[in-house]
PDB file of N, CA and C in Angstrom:
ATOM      1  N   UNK A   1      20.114  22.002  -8.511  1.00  0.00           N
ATOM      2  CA  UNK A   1      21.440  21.651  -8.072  1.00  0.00           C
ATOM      3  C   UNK A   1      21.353  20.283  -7.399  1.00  0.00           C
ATOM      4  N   UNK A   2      22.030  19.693  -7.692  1.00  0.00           N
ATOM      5  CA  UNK A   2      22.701  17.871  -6.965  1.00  0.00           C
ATOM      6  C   UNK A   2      23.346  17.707  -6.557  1.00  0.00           C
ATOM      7  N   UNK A   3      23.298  17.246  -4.860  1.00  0.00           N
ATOM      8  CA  UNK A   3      24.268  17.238  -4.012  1.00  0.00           C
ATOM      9  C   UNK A   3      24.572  15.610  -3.947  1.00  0.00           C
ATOM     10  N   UNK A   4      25.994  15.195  -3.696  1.00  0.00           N
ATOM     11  CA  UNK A   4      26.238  14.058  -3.199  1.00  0.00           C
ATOM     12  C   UNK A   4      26.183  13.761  -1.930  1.00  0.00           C
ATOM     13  N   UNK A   5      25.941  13.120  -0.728  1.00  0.00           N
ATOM     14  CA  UNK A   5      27.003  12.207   0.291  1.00  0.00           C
ATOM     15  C   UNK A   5      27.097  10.931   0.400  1.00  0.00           C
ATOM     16  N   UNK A   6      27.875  11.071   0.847  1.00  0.00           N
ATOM     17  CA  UNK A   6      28.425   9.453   1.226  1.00  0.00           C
ATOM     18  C   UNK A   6      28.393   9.604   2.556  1.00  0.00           C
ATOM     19  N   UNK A   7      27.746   8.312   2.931  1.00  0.00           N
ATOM     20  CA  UNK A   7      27.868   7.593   4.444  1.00  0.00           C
ATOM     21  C   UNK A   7      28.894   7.979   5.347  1.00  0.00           C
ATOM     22  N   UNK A   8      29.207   8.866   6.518  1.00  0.00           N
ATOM     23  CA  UNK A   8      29.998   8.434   7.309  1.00  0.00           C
ATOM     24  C   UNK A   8      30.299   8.023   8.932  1.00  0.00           C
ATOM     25  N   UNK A   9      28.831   7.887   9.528  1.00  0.00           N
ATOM     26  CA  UNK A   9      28.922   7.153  10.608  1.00  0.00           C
ATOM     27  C   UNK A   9      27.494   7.181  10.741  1.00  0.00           C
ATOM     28  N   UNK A  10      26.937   5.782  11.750  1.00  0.00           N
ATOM     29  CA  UNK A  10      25.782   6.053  12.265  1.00  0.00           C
ATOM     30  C   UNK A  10      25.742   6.221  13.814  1.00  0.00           C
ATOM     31  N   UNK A  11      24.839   6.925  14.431  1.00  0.00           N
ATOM     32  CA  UNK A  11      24.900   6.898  16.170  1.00  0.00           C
ATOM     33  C   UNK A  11      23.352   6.715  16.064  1.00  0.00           C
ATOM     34  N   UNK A  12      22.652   6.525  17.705  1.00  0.00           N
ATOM     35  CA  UNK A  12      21.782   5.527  17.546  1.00  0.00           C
ATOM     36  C   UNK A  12      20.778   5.768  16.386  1.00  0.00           C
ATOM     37  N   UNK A  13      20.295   6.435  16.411  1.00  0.00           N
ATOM     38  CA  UNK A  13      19.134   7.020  15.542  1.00  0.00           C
ATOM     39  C   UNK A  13      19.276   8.008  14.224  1.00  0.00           C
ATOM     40  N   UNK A  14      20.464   7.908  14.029  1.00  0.00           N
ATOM     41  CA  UNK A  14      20.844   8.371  13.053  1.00  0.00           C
ATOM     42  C   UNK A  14      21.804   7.945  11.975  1.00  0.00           C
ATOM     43  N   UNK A  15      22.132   8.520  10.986  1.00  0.00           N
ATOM     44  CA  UNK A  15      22.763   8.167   9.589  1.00  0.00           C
ATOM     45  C   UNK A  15      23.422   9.881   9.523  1.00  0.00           C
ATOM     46  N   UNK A  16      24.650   9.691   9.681  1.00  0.00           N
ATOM     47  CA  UNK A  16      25.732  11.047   9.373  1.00  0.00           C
ATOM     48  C   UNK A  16      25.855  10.717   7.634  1.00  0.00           C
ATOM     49  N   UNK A  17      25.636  11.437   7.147  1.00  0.00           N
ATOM     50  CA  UNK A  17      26.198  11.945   5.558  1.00  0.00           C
ATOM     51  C   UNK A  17      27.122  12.799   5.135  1.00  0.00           C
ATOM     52  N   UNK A  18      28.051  13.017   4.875  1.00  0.00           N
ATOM     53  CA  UNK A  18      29.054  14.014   4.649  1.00  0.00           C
ATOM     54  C   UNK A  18      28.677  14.332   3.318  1.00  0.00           C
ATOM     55  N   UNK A  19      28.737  15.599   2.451  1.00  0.00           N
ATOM     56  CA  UNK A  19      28.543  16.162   1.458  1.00  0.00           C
ATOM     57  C   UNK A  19      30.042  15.951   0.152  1.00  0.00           C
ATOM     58  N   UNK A  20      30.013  15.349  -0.277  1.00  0.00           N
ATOM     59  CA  UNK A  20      31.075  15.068  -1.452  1.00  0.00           C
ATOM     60  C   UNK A  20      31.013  16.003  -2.465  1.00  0.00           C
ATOM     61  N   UNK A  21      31.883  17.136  -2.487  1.00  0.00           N
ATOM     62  CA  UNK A  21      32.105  18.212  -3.642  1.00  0.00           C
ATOM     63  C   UNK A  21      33.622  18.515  -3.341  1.00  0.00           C
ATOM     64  N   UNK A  22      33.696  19.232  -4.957  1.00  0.00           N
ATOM     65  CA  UNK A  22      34.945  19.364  -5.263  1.00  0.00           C
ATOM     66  C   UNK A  22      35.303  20.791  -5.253  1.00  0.00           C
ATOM     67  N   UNK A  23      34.205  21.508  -4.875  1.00  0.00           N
ATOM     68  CA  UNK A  23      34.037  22.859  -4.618  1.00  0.00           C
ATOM     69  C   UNK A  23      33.703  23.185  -3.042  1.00  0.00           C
ATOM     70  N   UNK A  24      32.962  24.650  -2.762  1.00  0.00           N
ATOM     71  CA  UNK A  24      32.290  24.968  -1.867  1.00  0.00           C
ATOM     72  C   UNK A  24      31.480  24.093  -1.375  1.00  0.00           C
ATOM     73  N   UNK A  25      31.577  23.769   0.296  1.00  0.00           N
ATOM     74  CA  UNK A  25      30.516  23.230   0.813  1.00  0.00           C
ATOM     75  C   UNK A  25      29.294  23.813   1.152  1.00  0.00           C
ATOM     76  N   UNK A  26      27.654  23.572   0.344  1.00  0.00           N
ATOM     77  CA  UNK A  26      26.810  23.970  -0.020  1.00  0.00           C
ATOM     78  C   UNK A  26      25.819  23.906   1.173  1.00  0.00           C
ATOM     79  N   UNK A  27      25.955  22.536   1.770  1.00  0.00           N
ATOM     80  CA  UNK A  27      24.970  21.905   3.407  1.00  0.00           C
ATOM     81  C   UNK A  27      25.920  21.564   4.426  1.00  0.00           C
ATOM     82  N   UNK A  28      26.619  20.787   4.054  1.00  0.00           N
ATOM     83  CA  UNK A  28      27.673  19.972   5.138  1.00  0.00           C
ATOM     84  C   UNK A  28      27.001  18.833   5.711  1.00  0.00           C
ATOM     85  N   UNK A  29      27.505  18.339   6.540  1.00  0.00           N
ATOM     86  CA  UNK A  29      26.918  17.399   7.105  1.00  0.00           C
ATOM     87  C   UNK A  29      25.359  16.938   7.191  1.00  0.00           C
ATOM     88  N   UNK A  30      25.080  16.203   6.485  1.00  0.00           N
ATOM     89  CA  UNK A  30      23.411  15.298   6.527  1.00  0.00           C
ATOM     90  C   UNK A  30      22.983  14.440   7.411  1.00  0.00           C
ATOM     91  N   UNK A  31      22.131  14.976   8.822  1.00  0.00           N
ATOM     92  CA  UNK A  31      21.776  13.808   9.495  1.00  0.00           C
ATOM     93  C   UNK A  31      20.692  13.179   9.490  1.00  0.00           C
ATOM     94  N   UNK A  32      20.331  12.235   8.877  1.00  0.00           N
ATOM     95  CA  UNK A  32      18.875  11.267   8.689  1.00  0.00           C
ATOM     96  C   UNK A  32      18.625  10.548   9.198  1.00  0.00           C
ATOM     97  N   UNK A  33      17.265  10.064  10.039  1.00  0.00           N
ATOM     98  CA  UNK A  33      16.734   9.263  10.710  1.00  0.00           C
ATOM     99  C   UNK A  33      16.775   7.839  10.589  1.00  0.00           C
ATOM    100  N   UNK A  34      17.488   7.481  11.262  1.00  0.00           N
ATOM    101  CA  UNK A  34      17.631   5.752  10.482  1.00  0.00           C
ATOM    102  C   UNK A  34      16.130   5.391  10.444  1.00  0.00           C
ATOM    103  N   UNK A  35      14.937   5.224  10.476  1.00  0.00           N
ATOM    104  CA  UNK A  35      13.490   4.935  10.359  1.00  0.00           C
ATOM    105  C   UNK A  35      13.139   5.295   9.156  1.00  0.00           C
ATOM    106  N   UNK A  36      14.177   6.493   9.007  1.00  0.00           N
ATOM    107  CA  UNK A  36      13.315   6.737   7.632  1.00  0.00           C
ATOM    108  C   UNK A  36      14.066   5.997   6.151  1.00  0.00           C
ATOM    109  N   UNK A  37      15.303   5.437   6.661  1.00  0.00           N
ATOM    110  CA  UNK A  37      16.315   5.354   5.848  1.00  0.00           C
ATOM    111  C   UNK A  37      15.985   3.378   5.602  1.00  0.00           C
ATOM    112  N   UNK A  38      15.900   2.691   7.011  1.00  0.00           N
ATOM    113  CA  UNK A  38      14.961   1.750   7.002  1.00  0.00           C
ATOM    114  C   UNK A  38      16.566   0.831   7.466  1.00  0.00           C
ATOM    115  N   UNK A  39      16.179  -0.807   7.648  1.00  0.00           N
ATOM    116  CA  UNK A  39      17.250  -1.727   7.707  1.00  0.00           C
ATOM    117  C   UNK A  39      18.563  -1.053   7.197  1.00  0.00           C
ATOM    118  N   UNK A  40      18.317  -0.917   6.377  1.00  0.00           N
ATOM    119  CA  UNK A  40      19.625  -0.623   5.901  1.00  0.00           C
ATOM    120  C   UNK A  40      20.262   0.361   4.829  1.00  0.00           C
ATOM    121  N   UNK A  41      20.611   1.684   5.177  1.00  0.00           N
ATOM    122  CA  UNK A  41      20.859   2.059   5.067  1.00  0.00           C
ATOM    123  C   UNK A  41      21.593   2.663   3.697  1.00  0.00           C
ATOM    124  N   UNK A  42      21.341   3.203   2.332  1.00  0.00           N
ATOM    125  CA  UNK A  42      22.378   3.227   1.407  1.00  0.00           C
ATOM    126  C   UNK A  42      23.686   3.766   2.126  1.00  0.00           C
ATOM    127  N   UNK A  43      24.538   3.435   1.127  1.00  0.00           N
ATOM    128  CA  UNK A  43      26.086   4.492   1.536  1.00  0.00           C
ATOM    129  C   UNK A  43      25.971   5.210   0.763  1.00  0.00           C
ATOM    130  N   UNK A  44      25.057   5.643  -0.402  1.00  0.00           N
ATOM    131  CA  UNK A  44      25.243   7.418  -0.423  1.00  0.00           C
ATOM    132  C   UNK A  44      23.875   8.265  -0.917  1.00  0.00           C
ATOM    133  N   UNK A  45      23.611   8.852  -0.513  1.00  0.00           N
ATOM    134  CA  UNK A  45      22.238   9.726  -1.070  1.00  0.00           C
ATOM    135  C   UNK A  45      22.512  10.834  -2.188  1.00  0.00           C
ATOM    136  N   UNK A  46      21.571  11.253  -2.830  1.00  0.00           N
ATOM    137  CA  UNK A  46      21.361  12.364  -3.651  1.00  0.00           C
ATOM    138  C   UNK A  46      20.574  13.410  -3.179  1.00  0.00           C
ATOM    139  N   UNK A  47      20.634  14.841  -3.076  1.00  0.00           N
ATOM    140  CA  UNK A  47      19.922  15.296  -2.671  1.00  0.00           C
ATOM    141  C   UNK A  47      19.774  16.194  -3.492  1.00  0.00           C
ATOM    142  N   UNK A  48      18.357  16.685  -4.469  1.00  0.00           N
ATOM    143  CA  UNK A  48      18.109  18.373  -5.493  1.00  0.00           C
ATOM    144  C   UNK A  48      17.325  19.112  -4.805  1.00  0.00           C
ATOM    145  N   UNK A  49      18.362  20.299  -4.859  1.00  0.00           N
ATOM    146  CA  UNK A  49      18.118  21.769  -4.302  1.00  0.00           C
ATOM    147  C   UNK A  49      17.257  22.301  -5.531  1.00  0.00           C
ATOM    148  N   UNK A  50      16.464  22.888  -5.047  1.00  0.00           N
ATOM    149  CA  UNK A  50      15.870  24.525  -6.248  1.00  0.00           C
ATOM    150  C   UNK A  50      15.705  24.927  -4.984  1.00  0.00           C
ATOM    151  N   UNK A  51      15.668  26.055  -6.141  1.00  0.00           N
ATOM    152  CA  UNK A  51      15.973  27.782  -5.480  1.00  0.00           C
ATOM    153  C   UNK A  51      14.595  28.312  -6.065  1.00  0.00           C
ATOM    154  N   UNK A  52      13.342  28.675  -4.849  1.00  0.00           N
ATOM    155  CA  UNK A  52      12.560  29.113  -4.830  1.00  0.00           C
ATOM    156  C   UNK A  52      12.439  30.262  -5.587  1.00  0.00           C
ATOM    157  N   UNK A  53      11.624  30.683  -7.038  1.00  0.00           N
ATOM    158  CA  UNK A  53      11.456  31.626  -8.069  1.00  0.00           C
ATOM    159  C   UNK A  53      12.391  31.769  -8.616  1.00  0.00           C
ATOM    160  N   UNK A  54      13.235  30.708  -8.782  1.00  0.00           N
ATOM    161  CA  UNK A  54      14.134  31.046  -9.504  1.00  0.00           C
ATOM    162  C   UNK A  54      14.008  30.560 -10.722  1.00  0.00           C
ATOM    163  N   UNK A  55      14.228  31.449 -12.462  1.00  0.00           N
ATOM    164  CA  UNK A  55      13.273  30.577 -13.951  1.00  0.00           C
ATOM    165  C   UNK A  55      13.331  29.093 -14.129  1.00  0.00           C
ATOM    166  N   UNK A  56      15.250  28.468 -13.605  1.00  0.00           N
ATOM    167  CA  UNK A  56      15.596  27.559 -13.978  1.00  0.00           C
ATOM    168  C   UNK A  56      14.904  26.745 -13.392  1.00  0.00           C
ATOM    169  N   UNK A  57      14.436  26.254 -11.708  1.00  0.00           N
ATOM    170  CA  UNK A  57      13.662  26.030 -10.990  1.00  0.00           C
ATOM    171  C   UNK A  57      11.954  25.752 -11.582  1.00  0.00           C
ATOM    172  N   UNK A  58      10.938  27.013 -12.184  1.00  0.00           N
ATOM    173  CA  UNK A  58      10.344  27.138 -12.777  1.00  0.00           C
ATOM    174  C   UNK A  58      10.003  26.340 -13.634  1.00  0.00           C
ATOM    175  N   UNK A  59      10.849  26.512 -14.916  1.00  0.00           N
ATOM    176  CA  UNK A  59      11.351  25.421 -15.660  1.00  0.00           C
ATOM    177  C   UNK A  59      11.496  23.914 -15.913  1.00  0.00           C
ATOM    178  N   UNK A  60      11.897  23.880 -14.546  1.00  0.00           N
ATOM    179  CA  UNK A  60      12.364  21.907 -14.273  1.00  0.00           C
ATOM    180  C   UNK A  60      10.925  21.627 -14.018  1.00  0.00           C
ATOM    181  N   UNK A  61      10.337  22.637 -12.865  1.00  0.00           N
ATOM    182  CA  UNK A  61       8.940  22.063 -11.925  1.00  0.00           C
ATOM    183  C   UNK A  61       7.997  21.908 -13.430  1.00  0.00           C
ATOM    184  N   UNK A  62       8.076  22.579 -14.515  1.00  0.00           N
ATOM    185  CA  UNK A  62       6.830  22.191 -15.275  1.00  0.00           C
ATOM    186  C   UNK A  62       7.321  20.959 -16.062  1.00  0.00           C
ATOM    187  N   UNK A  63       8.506  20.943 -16.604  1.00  0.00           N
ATOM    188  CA  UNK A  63       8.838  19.719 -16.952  1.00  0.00           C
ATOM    189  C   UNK A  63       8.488  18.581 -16.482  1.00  0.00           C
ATOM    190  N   UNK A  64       8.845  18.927 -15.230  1.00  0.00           N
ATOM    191  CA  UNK A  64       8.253  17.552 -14.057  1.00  0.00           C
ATOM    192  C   UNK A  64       7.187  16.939 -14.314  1.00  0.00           C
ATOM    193  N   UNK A  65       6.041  18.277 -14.114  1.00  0.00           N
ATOM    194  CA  UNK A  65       4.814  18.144 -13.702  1.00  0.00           C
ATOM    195  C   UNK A  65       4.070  17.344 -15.427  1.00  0.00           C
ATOM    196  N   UNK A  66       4.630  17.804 -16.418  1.00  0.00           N
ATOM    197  CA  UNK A  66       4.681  17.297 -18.001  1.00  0.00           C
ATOM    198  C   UNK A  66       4.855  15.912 -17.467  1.00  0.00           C
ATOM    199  N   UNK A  67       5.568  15.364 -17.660  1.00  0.00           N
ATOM    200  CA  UNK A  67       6.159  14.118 -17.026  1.00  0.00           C
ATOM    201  C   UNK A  67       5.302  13.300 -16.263  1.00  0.00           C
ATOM    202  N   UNK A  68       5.171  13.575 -15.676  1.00  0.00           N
ATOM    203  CA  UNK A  68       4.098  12.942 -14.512  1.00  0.00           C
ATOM    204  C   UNK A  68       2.527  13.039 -15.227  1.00  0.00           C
ATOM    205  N   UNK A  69       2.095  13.818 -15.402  1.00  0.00           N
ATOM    206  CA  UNK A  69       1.275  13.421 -16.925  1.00  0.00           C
ATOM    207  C   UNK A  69       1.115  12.505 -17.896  1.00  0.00           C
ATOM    208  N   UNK A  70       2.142  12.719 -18.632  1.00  0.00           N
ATOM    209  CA  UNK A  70       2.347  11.671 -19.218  1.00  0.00           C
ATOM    210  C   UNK A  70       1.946  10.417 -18.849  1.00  0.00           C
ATOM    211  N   UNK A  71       3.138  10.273 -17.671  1.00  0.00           N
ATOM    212  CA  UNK A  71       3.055   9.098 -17.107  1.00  0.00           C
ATOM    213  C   UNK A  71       1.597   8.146 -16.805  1.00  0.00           C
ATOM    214  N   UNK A  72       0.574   9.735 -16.087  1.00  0.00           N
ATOM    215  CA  UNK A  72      -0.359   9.224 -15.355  1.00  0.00           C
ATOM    216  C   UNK A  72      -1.790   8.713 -16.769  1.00  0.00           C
ATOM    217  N   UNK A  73      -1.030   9.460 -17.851  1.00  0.00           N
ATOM    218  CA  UNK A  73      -1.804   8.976 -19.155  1.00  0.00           C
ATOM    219  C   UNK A  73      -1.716   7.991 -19.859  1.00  0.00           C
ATOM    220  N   UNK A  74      -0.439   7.827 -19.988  1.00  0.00           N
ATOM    221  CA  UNK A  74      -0.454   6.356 -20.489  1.00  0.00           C
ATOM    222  C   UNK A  74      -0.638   5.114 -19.337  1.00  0.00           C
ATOM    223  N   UNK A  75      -0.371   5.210 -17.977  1.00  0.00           N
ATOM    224  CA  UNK A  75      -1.200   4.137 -17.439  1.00  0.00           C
ATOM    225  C   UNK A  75      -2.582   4.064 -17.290  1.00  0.00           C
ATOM    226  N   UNK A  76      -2.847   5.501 -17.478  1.00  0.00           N
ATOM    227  CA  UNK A  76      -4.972   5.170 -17.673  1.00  0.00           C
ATOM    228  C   UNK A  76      -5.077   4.325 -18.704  1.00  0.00           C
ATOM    229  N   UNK A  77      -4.303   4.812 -20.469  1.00  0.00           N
ATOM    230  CA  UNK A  77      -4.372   3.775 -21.618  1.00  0.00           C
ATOM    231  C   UNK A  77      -4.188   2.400 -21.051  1.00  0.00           C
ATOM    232  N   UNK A  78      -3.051   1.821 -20.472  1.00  0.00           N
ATOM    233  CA  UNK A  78      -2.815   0.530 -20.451  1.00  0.00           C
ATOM    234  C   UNK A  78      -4.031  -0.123 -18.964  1.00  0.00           C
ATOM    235  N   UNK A  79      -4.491   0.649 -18.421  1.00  0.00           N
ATOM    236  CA  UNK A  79      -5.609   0.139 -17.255  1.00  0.00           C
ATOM    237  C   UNK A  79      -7.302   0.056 -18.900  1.00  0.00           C
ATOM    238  N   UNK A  80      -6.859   1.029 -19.342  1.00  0.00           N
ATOM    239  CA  UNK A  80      -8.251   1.006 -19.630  1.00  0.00           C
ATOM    240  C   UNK A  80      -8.421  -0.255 -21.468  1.00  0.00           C
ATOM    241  N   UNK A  81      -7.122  -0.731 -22.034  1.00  0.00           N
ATOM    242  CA  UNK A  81      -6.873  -1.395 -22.764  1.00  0.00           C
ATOM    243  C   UNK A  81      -6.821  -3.214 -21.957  1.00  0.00           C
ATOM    244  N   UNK A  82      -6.641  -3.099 -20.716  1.00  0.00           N
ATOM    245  CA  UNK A  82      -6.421  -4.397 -20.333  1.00  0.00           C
ATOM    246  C   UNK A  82      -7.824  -5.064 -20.062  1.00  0.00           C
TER     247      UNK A  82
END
């Protein structure tokens, strides 16, 4: 699941996010560390939920993990071709 927010205030050390849906509110309010968020701040984050044992969950994580494979294979090819 993919949550939206958008920016809506900062106080000192923080970054308020409000949750943008057109449905049920799922989290509500997002507060993030401006340190971690850095100078400056996006105006809106993404955030993906899984749901612990759940197949679909399951599913994505091996995809992922496929993926990242990949990935980590073809840059051995192009390290070990250069």
């Amino acid at each position: 699941m993919e949550l939206t927010f958008k920016q809506e205030k900062e106080t000192k050390n923080t970054v308020r996010y409000q949750e943008q849906s057109d449905g049920d509110v799922v989290i509500g309010p997002l507060y993030v560390q401006k340190s971690a968020l850095g100078e400056n701040p996006p105006a809106e984050l993404s955030v993906w939920i899984e749901f612990a044992g759940s197949e679909d969950a399951e599913d994505e994580a091996e995809e992922s993990a496929e993926s990242e494979e990949e990935v980590e294979e073809t840059e051995e090819l192009a390290e070990a071709t250069a």
